[in-house]
Protein backbone atom coordinates (compact mmCIF):
# COMPACT_ATOMS: atom_id res chain seq x y z
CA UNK A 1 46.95 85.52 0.35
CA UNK A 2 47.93 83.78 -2.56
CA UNK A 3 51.24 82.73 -1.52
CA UNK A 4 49.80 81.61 2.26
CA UNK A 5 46.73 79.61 0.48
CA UNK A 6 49.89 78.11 -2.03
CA UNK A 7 51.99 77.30 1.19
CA UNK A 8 48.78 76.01 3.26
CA UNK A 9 48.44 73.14 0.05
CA UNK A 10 52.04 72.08 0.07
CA UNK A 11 51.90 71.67 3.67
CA UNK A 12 48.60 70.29 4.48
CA UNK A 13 48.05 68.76 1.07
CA UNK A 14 44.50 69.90 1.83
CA UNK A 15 43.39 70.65 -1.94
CA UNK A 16 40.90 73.42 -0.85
CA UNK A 17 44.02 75.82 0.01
CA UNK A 18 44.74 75.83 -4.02
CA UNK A 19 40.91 76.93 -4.54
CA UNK A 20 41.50 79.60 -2.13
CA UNK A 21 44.50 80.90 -3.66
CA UNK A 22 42.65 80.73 -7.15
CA UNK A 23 39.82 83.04 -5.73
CA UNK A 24 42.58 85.43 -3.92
CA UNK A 25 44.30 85.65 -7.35
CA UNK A 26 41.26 86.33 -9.17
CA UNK A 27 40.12 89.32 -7.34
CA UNK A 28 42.95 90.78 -9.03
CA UNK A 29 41.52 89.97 -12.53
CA UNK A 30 37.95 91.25 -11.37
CA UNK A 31 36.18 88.63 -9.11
CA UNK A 32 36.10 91.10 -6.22
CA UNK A 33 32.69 93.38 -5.09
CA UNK A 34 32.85 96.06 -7.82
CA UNK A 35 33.74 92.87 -10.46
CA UNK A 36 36.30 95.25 -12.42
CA UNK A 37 39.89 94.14 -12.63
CA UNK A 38 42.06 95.71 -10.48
CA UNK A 39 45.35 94.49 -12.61
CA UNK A 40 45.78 96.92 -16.32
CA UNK A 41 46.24 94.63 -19.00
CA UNK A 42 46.95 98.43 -20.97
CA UNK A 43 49.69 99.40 -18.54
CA UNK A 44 50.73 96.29 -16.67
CA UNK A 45 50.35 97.67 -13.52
CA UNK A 46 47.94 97.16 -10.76
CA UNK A 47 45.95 99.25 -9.35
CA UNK A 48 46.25 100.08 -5.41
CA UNK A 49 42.79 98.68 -4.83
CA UNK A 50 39.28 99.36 -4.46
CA UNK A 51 36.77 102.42 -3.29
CA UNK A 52 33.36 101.57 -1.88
CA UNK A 53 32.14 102.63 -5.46
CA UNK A 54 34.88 102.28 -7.61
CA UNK A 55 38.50 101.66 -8.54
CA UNK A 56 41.55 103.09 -6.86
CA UNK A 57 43.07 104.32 -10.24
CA UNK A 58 46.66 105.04 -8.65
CA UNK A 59 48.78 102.41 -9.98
CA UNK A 60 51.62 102.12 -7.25
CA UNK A 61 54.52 99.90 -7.49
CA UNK A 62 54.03 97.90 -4.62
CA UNK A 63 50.40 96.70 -5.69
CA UNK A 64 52.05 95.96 -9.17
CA UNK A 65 54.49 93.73 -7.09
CA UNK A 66 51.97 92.24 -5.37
CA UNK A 67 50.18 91.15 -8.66
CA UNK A 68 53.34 89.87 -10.48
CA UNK A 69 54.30 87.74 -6.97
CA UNK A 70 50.71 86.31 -7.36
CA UNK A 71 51.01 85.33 -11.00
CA UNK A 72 54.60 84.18 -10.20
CA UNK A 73 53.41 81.70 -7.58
CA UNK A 74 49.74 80.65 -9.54
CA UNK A 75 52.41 79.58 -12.42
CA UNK A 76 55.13 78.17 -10.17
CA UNK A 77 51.88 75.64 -8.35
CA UNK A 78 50.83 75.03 -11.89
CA UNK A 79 53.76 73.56 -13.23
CA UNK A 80 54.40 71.41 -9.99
CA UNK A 81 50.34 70.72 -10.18
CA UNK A 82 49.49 72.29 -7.17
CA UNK A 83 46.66 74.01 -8.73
């Protein structure tokens, strides 16, 4: 979501799309329905996501991917301004 909302910016130049991408990256850091962070700070890894009541505590490499591709492209539209 992050990288669409990122692409939907460049392309449109419709600054909403970098909001979005904000929001979608900050579920990640705990703005999501249980408001816990679903990235470690601890471990650096990411947890797989979230029960109806709590976290998901399995820490898989592909959600830990998915996190460091987010950060990677937040910092990436930050340095060209995008955000």
């Amino acid at each position: 979501m992050v990288a669409a909302c990122l692409d939907a910016h460049r392309i449109t130049g419709d600054a909403r799309w970098s909001g979005y991408a904000s929001s979608a990256f900050n579920w990640f850091l705990g703005q999501n329905y249980l408001q816990q962070a679903v990235y470690d700070v601890s471990t650096g890894g990411c947890r797989d996501g979230l029960h109806a009541d709590r976290l998901n505590e399995n820490q898989g490499a592909e959600s830990t991917i998915s996190f460091l591709l987010a950060l990677w492209d937040m910092r990436s539209a930050e340095r060209t301004n995008l955000t």
